[in-house]
PDB file of N, CA and C in Angstrom:
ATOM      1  N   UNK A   1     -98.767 158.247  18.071  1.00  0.00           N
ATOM      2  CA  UNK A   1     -99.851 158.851  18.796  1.00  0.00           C
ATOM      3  C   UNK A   1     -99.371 159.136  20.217  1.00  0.00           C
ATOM      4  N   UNK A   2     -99.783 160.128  20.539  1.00  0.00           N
ATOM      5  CA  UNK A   2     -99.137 161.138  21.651  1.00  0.00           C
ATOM      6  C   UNK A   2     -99.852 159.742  23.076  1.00  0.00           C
ATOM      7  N   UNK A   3     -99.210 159.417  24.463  1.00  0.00           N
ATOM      8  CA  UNK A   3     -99.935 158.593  25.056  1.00  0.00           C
ATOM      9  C   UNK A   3     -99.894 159.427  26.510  1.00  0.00           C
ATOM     10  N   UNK A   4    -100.910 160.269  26.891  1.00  0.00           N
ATOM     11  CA  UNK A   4    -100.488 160.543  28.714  1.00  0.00           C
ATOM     12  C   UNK A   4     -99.894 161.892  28.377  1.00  0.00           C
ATOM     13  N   UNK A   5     -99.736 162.682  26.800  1.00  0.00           N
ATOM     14  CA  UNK A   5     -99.644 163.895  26.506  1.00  0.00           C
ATOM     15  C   UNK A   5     -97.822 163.840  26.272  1.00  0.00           C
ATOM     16  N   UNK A   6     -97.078 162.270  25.966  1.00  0.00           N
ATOM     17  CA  UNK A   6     -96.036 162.510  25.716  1.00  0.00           C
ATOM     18  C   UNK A   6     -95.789 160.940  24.649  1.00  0.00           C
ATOM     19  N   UNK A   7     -95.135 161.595  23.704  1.00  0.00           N
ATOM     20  CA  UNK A   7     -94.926 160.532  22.255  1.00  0.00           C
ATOM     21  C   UNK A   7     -94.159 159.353  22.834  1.00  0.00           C
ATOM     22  N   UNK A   8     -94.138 158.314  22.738  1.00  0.00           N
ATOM     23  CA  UNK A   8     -93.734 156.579  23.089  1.00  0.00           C
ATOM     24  C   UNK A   8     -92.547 157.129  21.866  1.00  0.00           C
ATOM     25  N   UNK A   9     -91.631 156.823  22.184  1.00  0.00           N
ATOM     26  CA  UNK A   9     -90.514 156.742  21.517  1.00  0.00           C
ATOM     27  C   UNK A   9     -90.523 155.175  20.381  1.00  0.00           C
ATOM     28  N   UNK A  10     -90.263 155.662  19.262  1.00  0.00           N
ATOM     29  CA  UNK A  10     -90.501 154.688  17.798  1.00  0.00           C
ATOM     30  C   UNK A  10     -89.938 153.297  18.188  1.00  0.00           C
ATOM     31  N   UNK A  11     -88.480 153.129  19.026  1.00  0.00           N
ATOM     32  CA  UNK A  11     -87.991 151.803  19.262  1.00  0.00           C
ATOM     33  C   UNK A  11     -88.740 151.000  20.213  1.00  0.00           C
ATOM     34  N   UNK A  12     -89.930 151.592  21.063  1.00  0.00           N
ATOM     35  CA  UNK A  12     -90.418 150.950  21.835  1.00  0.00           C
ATOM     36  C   UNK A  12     -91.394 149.999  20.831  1.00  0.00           C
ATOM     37  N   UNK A  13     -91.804 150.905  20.178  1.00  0.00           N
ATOM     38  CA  UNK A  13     -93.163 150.165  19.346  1.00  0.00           C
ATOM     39  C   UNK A  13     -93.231 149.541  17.816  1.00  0.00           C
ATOM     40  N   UNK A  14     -92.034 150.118  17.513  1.00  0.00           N
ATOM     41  CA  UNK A  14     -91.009 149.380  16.239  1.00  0.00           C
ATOM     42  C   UNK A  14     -91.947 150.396  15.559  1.00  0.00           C
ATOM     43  N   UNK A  15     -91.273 150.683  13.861  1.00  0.00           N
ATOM     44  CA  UNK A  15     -91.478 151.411  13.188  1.00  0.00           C
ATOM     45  C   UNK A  15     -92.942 151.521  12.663  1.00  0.00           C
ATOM     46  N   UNK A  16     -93.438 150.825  12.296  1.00  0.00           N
ATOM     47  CA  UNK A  16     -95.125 150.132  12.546  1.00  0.00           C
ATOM     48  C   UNK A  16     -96.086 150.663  13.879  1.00  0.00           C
ATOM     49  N   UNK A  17     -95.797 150.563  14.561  1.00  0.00           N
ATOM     50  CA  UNK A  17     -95.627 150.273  16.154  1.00  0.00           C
ATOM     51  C   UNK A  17     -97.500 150.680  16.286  1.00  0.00           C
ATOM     52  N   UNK A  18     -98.245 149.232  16.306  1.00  0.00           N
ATOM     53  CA  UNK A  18     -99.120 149.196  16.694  1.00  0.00           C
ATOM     54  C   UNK A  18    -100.115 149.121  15.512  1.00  0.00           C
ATOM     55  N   UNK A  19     -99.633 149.601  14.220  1.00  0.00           N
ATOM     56  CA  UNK A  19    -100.861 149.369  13.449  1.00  0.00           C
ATOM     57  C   UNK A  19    -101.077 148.110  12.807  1.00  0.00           C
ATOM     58  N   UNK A  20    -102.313 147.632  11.980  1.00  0.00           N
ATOM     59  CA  UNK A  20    -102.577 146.316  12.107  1.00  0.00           C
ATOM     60  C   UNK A  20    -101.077 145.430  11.067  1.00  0.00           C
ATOM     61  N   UNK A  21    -100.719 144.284  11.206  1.00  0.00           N
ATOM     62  CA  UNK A  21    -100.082 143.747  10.217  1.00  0.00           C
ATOM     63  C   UNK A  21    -100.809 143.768   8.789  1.00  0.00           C
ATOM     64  N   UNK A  22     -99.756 143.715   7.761  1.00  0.00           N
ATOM     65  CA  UNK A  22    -100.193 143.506   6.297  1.00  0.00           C
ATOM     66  C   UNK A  22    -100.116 142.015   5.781  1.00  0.00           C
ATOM     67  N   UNK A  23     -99.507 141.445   7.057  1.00  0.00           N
ATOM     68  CA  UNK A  23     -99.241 139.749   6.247  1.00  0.00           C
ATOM     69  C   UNK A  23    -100.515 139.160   6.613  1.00  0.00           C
ATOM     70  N   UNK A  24    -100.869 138.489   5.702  1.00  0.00           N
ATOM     71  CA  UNK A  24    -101.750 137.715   5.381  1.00  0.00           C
ATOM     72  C   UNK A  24    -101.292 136.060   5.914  1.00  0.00           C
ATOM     73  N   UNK A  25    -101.620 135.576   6.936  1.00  0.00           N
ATOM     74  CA  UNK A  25    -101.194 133.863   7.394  1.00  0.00           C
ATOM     75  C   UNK A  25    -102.356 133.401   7.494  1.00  0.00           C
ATOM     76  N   UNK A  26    -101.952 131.858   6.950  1.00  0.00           N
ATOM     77  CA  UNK A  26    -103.115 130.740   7.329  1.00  0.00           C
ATOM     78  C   UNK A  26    -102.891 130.678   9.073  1.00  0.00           C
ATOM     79  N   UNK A  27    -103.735 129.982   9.229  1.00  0.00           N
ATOM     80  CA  UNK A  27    -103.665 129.572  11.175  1.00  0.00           C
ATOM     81  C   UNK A  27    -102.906 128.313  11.173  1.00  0.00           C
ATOM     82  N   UNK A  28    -102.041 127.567  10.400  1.00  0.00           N
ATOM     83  CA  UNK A  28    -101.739 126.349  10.627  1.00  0.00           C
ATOM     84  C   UNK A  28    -100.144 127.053  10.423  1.00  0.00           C
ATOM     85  N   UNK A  29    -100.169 127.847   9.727  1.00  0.00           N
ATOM     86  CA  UNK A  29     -98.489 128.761   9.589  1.00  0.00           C
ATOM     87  C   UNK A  29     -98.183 129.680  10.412  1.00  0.00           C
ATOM     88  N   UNK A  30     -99.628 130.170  10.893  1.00  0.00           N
ATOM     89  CA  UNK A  30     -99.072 131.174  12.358  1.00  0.00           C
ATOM     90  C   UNK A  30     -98.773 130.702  13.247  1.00  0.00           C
ATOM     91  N   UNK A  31     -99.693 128.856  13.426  1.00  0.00           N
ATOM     92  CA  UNK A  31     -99.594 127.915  14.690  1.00  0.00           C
ATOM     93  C   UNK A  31     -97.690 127.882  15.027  1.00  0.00           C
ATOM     94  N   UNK A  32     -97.641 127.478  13.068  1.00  0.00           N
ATOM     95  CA  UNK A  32     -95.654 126.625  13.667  1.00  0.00           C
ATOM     96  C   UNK A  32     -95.045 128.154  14.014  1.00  0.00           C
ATOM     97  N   UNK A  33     -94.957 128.950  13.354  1.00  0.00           N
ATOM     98  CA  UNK A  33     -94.843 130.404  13.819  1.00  0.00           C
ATOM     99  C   UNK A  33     -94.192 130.922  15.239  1.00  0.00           C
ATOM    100  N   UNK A  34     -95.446 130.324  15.465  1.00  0.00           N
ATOM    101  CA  UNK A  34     -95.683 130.728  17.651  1.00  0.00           C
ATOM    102  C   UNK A  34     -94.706 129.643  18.000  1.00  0.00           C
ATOM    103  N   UNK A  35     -94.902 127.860  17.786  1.00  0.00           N
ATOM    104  CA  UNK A  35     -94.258 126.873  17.915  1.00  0.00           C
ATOM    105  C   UNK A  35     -92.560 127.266  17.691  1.00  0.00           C
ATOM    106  N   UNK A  36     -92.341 127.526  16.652  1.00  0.00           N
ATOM    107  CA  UNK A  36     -90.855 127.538  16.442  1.00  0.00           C
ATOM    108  C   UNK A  36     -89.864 128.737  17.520  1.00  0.00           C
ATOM    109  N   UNK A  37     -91.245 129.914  17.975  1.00  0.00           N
ATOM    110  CA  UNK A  37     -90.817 130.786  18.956  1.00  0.00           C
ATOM    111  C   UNK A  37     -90.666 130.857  20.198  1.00  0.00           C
ATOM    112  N   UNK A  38     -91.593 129.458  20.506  1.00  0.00           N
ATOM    113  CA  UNK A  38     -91.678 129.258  21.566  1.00  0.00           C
ATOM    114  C   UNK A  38     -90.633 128.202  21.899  1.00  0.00           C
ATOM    115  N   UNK A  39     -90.068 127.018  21.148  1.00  0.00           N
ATOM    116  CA  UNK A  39     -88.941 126.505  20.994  1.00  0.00           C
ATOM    117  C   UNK A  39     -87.598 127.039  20.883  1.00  0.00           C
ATOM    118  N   UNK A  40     -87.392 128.246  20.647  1.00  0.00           N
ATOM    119  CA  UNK A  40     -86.485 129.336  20.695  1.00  0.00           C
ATOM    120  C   UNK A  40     -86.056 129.208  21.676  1.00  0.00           C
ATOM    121  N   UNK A  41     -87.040 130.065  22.016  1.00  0.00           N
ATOM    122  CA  UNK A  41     -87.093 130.752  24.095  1.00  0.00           C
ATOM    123  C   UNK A  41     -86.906 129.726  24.927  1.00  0.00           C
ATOM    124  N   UNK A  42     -87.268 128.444  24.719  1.00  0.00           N
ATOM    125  CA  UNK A  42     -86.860 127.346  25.855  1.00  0.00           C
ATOM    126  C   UNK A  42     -85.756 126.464  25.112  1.00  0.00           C
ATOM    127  N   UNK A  43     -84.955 127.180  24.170  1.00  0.00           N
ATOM    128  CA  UNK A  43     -83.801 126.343  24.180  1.00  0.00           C
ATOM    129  C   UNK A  43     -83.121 127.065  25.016  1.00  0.00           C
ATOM    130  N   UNK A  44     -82.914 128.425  24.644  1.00  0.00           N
ATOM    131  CA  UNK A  44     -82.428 129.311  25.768  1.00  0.00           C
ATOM    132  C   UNK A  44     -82.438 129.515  27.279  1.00  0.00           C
ATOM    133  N   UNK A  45     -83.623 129.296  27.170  1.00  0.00           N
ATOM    134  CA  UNK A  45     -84.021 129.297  28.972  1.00  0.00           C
ATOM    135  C   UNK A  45     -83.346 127.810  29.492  1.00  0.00           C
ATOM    136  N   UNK A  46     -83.629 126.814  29.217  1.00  0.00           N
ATOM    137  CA  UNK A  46     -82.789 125.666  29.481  1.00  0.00           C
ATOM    138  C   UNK A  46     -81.501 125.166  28.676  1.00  0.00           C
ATOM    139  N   UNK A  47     -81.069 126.078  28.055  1.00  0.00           N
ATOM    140  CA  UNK A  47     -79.966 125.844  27.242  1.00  0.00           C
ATOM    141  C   UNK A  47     -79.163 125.479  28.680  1.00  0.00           C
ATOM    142  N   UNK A  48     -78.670 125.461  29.949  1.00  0.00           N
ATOM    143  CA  UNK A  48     -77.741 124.670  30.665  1.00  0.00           C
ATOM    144  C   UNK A  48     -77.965 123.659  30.888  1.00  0.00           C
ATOM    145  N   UNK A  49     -79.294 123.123  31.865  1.00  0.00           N
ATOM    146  CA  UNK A  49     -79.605 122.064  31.720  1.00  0.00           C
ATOM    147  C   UNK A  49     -79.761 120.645  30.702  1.00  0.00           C
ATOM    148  N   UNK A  50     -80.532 121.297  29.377  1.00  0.00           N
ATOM    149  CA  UNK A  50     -80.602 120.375  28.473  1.00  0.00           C
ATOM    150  C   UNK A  50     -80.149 120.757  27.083  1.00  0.00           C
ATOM    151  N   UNK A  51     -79.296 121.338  26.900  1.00  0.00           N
ATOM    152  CA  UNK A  51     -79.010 121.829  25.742  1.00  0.00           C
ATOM    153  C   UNK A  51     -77.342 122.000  26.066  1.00  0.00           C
ATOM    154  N   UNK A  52     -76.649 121.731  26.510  1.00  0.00           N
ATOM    155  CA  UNK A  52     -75.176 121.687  27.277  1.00  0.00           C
ATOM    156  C   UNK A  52     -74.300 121.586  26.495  1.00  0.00           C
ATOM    157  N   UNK A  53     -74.227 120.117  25.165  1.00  0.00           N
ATOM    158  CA  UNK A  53     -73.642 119.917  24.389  1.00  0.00           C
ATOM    159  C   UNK A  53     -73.923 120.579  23.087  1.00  0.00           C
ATOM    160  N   UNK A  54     -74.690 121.475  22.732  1.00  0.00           N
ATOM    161  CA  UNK A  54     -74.951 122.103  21.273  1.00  0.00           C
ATOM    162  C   UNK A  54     -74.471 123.276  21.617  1.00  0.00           C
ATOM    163  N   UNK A  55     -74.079 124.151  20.106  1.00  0.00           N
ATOM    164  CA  UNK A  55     -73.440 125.554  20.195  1.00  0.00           C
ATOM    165  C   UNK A  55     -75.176 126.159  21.025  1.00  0.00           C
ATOM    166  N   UNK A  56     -74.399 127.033  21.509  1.00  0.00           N
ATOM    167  CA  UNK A  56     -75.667 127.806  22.458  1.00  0.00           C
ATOM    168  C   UNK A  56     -76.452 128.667  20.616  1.00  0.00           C
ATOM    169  N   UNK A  57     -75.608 128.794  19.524  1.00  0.00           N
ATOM    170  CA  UNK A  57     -76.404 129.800  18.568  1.00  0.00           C
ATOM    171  C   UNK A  57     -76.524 128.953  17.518  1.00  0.00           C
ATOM    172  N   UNK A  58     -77.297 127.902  17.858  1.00  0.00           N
ATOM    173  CA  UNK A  58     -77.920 126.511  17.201  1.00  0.00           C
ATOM    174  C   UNK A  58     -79.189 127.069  16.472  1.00  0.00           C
ATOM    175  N   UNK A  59     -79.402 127.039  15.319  1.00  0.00           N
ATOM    176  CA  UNK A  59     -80.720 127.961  14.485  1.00  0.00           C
ATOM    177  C   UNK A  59     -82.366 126.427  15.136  1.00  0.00           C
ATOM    178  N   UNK A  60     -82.516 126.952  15.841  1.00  0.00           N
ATOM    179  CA  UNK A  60     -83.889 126.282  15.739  1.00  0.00           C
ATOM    180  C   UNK A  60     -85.023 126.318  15.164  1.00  0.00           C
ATOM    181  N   UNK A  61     -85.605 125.451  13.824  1.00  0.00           N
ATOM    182  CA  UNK A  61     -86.354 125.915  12.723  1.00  0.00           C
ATOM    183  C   UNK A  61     -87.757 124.835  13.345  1.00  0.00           C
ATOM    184  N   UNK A  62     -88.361 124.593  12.260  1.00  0.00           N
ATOM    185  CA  UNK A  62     -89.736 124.155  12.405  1.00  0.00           C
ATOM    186  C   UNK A  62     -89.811 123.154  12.812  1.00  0.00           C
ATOM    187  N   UNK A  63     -88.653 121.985  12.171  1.00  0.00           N
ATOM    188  CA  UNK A  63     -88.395 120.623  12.295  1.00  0.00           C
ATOM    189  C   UNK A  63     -87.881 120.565  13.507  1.00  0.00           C
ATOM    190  N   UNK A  64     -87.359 121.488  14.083  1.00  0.00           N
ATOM    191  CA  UNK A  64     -86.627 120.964  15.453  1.00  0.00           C
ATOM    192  C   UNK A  64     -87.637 120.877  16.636  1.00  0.00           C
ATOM    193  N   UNK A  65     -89.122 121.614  16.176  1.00  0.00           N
ATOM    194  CA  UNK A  65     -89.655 121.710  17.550  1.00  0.00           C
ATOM    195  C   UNK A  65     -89.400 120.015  18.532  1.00  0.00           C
ATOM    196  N   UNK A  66     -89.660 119.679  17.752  1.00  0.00           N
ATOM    197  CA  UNK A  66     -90.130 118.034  18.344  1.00  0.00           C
ATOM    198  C   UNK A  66     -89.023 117.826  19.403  1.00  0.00           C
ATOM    199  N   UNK A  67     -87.828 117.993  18.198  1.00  0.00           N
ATOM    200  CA  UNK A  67     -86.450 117.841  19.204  1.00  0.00           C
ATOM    201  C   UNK A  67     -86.421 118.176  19.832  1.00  0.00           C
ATOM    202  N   UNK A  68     -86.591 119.504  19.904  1.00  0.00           N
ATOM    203  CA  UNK A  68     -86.540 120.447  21.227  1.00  0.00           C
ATOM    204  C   UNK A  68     -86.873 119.791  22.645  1.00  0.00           C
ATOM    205  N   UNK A  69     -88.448 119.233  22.495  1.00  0.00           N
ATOM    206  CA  UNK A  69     -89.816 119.143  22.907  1.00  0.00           C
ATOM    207  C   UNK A  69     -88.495 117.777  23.949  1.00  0.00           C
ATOM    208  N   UNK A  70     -88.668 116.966  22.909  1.00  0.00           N
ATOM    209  CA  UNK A  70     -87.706 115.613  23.328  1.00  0.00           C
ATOM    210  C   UNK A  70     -87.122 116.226  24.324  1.00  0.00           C
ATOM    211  N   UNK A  71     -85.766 116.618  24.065  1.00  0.00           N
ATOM    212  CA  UNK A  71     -85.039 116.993  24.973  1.00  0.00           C
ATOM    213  C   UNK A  71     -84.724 117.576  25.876  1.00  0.00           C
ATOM    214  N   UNK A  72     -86.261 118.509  26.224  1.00  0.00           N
ATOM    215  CA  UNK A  72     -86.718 118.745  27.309  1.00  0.00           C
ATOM    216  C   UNK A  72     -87.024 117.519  28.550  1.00  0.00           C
ATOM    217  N   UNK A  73     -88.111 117.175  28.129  1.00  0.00           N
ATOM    218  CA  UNK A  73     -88.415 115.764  28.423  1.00  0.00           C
ATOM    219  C   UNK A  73     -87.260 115.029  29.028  1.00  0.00           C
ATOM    220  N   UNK A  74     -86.123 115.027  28.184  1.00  0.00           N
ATOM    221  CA  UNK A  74     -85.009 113.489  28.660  1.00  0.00           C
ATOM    222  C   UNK A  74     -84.294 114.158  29.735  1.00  0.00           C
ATOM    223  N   UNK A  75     -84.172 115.549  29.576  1.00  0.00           N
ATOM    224  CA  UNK A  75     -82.817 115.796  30.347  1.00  0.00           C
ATOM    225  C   UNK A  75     -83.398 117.569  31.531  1.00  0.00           C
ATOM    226  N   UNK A  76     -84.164 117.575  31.366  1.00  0.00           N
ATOM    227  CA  UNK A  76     -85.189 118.747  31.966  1.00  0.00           C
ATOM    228  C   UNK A  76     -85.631 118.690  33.084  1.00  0.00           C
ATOM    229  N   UNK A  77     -86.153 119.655  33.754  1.00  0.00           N
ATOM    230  CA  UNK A  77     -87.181 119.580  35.356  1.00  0.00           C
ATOM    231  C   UNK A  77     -88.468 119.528  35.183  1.00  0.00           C
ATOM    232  N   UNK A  78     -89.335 119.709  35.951  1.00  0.00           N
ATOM    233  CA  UNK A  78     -90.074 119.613  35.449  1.00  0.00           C
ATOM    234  C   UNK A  78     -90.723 120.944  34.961  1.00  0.00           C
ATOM    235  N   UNK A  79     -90.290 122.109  34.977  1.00  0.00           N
ATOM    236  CA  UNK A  79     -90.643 122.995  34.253  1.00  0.00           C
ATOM    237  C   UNK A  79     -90.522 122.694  33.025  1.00  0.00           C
ATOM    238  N   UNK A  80     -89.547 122.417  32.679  1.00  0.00           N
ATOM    239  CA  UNK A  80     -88.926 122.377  31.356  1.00  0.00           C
ATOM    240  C   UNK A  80     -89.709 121.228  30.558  1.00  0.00           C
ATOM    241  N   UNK A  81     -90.243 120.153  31.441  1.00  0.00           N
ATOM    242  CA  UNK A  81     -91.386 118.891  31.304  1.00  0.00           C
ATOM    243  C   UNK A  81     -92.810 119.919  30.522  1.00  0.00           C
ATOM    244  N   UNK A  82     -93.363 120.595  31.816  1.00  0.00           N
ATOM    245  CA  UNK A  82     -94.196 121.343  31.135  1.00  0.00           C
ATOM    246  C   UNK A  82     -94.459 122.457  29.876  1.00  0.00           C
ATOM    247  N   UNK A  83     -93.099 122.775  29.938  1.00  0.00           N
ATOM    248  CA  UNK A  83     -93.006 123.502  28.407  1.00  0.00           C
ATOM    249  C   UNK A  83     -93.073 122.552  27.527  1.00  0.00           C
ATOM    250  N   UNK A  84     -91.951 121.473  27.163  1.00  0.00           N
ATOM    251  CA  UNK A  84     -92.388 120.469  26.327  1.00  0.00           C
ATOM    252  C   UNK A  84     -93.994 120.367  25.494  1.00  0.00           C
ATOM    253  N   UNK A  85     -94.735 120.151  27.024  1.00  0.00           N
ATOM    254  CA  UNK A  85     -95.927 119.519  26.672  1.00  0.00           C
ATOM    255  C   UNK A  85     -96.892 120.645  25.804  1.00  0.00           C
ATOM    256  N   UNK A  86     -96.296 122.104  26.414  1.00  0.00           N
ATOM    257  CA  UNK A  86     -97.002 123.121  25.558  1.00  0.00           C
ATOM    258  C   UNK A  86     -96.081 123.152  23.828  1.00  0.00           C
ATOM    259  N   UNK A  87     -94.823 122.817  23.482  1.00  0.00           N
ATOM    260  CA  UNK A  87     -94.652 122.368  22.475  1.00  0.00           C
ATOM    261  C   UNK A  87     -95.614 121.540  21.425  1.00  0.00           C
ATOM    262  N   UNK A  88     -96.022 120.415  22.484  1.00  0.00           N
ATOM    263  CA  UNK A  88     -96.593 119.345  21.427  1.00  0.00           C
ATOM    264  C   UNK A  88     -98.310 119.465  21.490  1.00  0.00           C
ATOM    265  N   UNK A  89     -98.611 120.808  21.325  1.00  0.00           N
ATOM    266  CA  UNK A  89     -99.815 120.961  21.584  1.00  0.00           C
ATOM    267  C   UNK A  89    -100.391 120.401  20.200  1.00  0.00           C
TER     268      UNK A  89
END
């Protein structure tokens, strides 16, 4: 769909780009979902601080949130404190 009288180019909005999803999720599978993504992003973001000794392209799955969460906590600032805590929501 044309936006401002000029087409959004397809990679901005992915091939889909904007119409509703077809997957069907419970809310307790979208919850770990968000969880496991959000454990992603702050292994990365603190991957120097607290993540030092693991390969930086360490697969972080469902089970690891906790870990994650942990090792924020032990070896983190306190940013990295407060992400944790949004982990273990």
């Amino acid at each position: 769909r044309p936006v401002g009288g000029q087409r959004l180019p397809e990679i901005f909005l992915g091939r889909q780009g904007g119409l509703k999803s077809r997957r069907t999720l419970d809310p307790e599978t979208a919850r770990d979902m968000v969880r496991v993504r959000e454990a992603r992003r702050a292994f990365r973001k603190h991957y120097t601080d607290c993540f030092w000794s693991y390969r930086p392209d360490l697969a972080i799955g469902r089970d690891d949130v906790a870990w994650v969460a942990d090792q924020l906590r032990k070896h983190g600032s306190r940013g990295a404190w407060m992400t944790a805590a949004k982990l273990c929501r």
